[in-house]
N, C-alpha and C. Protein backbone atom coordinates (compact mmCIF):
# COMPACT_ATOMS: atom_id res chain seq x y z
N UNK A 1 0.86 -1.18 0.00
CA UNK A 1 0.00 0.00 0.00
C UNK A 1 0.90 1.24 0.00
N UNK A 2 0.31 2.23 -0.65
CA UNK A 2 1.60 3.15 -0.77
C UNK A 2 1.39 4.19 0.25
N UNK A 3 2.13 5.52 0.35
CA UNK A 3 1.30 6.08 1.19
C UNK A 3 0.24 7.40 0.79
N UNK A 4 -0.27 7.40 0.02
CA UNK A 4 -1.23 8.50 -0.64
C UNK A 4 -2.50 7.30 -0.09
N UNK A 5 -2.29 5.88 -0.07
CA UNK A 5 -3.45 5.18 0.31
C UNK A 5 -3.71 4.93 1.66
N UNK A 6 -2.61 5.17 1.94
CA UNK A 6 -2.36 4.61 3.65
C UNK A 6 -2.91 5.80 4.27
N UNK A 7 -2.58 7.20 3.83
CA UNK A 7 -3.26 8.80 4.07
C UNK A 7 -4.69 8.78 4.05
N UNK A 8 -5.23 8.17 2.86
CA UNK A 8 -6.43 8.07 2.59
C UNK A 8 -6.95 6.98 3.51
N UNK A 9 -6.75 5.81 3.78
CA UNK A 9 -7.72 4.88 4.53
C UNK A 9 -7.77 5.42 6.36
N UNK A 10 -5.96 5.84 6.31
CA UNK A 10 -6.68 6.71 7.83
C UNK A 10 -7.21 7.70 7.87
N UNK A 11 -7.48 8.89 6.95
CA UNK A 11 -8.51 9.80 7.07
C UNK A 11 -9.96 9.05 6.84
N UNK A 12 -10.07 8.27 6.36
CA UNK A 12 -11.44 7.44 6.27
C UNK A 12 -11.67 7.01 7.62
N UNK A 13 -10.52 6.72 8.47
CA UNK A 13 -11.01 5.64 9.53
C UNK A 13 -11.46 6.66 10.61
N UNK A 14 -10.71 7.94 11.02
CA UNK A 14 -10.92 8.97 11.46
C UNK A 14 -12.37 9.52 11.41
N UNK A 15 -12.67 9.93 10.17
CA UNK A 15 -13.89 10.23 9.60
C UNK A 15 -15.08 8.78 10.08
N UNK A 16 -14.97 8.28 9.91
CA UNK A 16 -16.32 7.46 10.26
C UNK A 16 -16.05 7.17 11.84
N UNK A 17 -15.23 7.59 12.51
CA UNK A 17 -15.42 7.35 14.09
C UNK A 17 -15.87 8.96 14.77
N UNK A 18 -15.98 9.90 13.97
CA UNK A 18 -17.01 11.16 13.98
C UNK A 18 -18.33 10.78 14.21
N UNK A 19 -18.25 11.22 15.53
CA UNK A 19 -19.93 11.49 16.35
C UNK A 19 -20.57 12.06 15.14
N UNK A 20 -21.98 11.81 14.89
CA UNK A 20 -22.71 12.32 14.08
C UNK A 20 -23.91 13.48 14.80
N UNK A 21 -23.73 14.53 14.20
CA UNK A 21 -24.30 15.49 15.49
C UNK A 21 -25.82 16.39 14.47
N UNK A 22 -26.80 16.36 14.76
CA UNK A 22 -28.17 16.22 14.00
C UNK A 22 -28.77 17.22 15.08
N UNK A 23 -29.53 18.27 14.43
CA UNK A 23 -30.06 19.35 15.05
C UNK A 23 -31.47 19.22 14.71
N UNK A 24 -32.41 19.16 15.77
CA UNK A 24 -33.23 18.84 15.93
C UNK A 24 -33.90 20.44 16.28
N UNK A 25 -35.16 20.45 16.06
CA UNK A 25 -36.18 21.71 16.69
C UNK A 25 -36.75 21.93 17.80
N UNK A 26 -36.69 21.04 18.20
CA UNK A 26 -36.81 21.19 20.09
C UNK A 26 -35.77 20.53 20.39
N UNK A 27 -34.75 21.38 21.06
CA UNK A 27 -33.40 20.63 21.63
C UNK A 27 -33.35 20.52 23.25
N UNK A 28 -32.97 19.99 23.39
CA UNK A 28 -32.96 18.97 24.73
C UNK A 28 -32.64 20.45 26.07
N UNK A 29 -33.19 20.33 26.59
CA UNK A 29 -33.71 21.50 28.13
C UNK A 29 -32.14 21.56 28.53
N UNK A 30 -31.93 20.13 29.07
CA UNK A 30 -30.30 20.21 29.81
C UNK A 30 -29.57 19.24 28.64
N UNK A 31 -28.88 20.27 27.40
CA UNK A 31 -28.06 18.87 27.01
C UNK A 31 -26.54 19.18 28.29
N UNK A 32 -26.27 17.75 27.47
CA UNK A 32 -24.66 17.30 28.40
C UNK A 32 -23.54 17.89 27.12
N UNK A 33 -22.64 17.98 27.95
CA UNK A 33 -21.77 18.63 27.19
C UNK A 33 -21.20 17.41 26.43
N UNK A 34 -20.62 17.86 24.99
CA UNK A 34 -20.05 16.46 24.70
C UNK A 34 -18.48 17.06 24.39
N UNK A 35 -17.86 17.55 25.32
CA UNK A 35 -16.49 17.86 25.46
C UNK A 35 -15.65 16.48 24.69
N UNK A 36 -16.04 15.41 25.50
CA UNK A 36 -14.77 14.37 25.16
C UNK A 36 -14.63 13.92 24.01
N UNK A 37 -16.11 14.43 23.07
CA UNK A 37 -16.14 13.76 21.91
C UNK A 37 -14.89 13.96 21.07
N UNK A 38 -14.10 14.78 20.92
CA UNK A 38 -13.05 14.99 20.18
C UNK A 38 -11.81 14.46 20.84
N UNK A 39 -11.30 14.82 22.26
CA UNK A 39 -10.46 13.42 22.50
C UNK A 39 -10.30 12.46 22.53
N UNK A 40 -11.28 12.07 22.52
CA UNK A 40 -11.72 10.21 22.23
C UNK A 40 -11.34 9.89 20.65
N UNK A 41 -11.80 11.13 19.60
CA UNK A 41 -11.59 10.76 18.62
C UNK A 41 -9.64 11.58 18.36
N UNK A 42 -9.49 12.10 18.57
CA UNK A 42 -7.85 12.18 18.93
C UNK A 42 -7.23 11.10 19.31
N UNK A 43 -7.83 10.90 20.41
CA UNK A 43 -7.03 9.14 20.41
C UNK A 43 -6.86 8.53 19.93
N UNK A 44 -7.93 7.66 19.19
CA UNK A 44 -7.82 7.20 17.77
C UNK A 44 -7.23 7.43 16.53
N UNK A 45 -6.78 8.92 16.77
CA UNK A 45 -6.39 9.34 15.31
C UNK A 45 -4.85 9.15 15.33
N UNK A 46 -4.44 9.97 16.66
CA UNK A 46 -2.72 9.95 16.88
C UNK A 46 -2.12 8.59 16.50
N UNK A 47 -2.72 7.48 17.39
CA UNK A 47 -1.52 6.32 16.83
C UNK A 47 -1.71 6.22 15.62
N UNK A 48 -2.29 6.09 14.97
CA UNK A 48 -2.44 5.83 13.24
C UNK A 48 -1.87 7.26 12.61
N UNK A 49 -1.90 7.90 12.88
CA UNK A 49 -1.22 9.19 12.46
C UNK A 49 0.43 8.79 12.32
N UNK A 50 0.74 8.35 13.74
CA UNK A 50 1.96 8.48 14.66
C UNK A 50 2.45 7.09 13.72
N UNK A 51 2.30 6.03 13.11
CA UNK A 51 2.74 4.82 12.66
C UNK A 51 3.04 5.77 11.10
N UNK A 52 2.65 6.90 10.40
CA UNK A 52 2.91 7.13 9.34
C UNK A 52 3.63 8.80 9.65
N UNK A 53 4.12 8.92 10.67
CA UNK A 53 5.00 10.06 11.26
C UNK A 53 6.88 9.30 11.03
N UNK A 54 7.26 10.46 10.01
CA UNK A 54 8.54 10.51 10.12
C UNK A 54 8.98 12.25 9.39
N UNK A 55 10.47 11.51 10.12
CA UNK A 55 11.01 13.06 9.84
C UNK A 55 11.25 13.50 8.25
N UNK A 56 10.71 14.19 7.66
CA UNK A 56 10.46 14.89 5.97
C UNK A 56 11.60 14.20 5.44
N UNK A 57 11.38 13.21 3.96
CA UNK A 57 12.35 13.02 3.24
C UNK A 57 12.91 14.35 2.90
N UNK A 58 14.23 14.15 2.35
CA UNK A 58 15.07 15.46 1.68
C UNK A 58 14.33 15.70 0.53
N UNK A 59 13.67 14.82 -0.49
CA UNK A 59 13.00 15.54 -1.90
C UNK A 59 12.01 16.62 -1.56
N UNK A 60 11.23 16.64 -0.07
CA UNK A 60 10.14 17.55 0.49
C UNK A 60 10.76 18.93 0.98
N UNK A 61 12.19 18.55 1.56
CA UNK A 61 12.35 20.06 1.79
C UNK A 61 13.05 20.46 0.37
N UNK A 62 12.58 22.18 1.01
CA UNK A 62 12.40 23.28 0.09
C UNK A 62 13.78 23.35 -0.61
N UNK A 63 13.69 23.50 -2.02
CA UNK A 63 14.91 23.55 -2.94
C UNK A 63 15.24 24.68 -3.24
N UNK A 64 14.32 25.62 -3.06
CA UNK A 64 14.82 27.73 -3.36
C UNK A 64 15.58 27.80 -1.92
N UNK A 65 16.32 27.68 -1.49
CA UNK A 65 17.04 28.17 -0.50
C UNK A 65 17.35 29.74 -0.35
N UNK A 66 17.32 30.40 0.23
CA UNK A 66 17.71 31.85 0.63
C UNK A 66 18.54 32.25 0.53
N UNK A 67 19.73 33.02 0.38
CA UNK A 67 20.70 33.01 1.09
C UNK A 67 20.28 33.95 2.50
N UNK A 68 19.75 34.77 2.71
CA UNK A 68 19.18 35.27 3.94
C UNK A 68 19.13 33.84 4.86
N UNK A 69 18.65 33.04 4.35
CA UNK A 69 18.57 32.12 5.51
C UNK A 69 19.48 30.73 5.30
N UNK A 70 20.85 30.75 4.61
CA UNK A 70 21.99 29.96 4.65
C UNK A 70 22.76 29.66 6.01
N UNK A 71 22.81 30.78 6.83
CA UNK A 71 23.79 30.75 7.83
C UNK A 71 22.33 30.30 9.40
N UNK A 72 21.26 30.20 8.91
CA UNK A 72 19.87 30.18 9.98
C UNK A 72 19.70 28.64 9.96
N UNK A 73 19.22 28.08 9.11
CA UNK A 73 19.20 26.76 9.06
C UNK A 73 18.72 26.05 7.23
N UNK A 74 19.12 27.28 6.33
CA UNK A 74 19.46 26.45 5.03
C UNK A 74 18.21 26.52 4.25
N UNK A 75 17.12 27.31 4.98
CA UNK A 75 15.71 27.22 4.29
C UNK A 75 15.49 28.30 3.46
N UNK A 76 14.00 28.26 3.13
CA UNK A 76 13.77 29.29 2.33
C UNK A 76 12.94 30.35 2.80
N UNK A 77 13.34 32.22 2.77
CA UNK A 77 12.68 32.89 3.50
C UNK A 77 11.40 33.12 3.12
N UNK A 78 10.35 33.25 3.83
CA UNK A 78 9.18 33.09 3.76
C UNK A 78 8.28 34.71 4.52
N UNK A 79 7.68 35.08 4.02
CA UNK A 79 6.41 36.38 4.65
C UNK A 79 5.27 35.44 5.45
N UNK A 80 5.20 34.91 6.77
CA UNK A 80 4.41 34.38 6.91
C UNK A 80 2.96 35.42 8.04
N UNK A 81 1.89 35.37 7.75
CA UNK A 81 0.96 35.78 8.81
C UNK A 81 0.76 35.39 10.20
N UNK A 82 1.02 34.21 10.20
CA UNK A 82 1.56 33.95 11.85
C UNK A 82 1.96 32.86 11.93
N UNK A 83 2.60 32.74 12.95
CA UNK A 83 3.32 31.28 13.39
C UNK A 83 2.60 31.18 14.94
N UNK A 84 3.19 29.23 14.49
CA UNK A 84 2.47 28.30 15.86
C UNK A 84 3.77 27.84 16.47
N UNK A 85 3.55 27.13 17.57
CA UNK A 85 4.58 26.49 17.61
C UNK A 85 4.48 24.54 17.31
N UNK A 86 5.47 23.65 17.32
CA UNK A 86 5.05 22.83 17.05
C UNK A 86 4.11 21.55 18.05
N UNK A 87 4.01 22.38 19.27
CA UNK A 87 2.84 21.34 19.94
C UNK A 87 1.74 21.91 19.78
N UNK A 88 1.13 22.54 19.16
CA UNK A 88 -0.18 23.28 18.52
C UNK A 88 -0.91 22.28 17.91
N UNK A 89 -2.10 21.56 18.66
CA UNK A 89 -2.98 20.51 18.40
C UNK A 89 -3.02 20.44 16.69
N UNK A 90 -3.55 21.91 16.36
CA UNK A 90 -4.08 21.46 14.58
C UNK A 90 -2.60 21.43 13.76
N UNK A 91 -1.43 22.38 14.60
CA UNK A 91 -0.03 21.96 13.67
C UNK A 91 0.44 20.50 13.87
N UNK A 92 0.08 19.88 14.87
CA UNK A 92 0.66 18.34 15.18
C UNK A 92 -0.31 17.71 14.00
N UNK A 93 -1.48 18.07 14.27
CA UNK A 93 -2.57 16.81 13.26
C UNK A 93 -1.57 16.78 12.11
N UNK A 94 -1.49 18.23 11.42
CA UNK A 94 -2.21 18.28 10.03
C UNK A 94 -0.47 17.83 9.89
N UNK A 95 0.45 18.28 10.50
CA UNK A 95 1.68 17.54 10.11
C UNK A 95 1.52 15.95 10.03
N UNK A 96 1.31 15.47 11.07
CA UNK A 96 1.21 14.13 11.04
C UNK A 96 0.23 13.52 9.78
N UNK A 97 -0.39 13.98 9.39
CA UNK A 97 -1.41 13.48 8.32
C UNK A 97 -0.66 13.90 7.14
N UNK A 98 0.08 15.06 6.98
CA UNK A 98 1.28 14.83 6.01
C UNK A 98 2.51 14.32 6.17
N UNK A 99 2.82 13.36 7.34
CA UNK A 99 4.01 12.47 7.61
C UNK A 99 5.26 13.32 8.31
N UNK A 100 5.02 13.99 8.65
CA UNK A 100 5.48 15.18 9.39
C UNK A 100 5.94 14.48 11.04
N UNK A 101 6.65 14.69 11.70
CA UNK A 101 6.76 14.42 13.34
C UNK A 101 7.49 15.72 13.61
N UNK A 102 7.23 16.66 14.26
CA UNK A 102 7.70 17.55 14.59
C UNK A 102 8.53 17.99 16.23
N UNK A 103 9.16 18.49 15.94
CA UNK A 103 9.14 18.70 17.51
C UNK A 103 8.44 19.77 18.21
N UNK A 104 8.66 19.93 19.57
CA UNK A 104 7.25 20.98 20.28
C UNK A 104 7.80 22.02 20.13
N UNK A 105 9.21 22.43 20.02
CA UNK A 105 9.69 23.85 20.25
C UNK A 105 10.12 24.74 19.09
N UNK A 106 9.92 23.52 17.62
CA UNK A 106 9.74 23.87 16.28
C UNK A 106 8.65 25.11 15.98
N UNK A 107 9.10 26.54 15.26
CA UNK A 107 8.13 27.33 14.82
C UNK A 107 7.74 27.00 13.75
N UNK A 108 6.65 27.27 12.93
CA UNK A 108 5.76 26.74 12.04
C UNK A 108 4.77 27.87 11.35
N UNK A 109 5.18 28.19 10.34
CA UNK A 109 4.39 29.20 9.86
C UNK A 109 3.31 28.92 8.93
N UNK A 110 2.06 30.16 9.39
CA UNK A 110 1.53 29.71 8.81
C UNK A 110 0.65 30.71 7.80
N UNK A 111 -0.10 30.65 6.91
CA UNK A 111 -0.58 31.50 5.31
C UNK A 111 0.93 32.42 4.77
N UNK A 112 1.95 31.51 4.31
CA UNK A 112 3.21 31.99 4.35
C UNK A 112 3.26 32.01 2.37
N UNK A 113 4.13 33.27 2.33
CA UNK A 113 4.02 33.38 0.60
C UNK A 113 5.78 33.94 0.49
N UNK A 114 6.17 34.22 -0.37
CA UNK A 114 7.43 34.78 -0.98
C UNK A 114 7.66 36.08 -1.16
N UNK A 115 6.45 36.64 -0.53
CA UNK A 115 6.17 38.03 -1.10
C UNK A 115 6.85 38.97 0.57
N UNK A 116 8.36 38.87 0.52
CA UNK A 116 9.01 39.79 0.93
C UNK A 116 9.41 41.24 1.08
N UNK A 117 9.13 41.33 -0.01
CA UNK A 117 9.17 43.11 0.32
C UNK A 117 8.37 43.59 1.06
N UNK A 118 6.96 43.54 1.17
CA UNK A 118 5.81 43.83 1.16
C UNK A 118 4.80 43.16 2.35
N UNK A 119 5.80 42.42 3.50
CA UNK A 119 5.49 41.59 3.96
C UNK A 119 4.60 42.23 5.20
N UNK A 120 3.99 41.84 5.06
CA UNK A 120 2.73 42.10 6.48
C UNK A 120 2.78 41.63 7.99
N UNK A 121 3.72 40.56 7.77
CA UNK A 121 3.60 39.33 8.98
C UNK A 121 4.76 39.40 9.34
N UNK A 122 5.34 38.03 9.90
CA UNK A 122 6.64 37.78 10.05
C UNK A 122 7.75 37.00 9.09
N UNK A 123 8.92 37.59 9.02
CA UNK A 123 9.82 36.72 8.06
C UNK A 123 10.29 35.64 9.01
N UNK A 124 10.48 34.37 8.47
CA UNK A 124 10.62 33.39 8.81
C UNK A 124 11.57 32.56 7.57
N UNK A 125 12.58 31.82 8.00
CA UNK A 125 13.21 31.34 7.23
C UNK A 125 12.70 29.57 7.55
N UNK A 126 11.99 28.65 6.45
CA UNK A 126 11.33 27.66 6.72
C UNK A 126 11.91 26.22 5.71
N UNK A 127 11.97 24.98 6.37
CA UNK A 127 12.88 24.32 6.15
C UNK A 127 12.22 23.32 5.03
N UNK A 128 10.88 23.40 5.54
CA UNK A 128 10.12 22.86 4.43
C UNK A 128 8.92 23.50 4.14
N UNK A 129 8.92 23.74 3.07
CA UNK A 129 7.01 24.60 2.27
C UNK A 129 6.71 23.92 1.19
N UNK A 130 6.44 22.61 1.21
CA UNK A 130 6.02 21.72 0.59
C UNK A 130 4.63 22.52 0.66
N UNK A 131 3.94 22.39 1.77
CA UNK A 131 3.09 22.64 2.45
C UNK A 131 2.17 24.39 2.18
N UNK A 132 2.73 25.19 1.78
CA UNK A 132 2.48 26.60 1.88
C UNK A 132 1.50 26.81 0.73
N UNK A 133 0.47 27.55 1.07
CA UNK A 133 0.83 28.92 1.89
C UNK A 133 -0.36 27.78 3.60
N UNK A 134 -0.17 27.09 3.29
CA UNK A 134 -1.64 25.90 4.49
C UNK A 134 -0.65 26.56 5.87
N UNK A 135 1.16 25.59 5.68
CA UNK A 135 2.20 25.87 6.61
C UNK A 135 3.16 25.83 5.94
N UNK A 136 4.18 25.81 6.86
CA UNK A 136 5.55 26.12 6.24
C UNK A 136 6.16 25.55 7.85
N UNK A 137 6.95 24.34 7.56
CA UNK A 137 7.37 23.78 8.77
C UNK A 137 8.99 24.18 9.22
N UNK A 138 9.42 23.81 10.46
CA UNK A 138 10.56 23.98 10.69
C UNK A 138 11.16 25.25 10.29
N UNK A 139 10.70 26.41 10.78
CA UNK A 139 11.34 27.69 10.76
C UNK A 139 12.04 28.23 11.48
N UNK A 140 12.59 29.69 11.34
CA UNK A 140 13.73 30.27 12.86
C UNK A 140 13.05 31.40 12.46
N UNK A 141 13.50 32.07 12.88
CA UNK A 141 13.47 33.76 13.06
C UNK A 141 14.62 34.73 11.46
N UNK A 142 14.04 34.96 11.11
CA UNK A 142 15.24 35.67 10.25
C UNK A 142 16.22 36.47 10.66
């Protein structure tokens, strides 16, 4: 199985263990909260996530290299609108669902474009933007 299928059958498996949530016209006086519903389904998702988590082949990171960011860590500089860091629930998912394992103290940018001059956000020099403008992983500070 390759992994574009292996991506696909665990977002399937994910997806059908989704509470199904139906709005009705008279809704319930005292509902209960359904807080856990999403950690429960987190649970489920991480190890299967976590069995297709590794650290980015070299063909994924970024091939425009900077020189602004040669002597930072070799990436490419980026205008990003904001950064997470890498224990940020939706930056862990959505890495892991692109094979990503990150570490927690990794910055991570994110709606990130090339458009430097003009930049609105923060410059960030990012190690991989396979991913961009969604994220832009493994960044520093310029």
């Amino acid at each position: 199985m390759r992994l574009p299928q292996m991506l696909a059958a665990a977002a399937a498996a994910v997806l059908s263990a989704a509470p199904t949530v139906v709005a009705t016209p008279h809704p319930h006086p005292h509902p209960q909260p359904e807080a856990a519903a999403m950690p429960g389904l987190l649970s489920v998702a991480d190890p299967v996530l976590d069995l297709l988590a590794m650290p980015p082949p070299e063909m994924l990171r970024t091939t425009r290299r900077s020189p602004e960011c040669a002597a930072i860590n070799g990436g490419e500089l980026q205008c990003c609108r904001g950064t997470m860091a890498g224990d940020v629930q939706l930056v862990v998912w959505l890495a892991k669902l692109y094979g990503y394992k990150l570490n927690p103290n990794d910055i991570n940018g994110v709606n990130c474009d090339g458009e430097i001059a003009t930049c609105p956000g923060v410059k960030v020099c990012c190690q991989v933007t396979a991913l961009s403008p969604l994220l832009s992983l493994w960044c520093q500070d310029s």
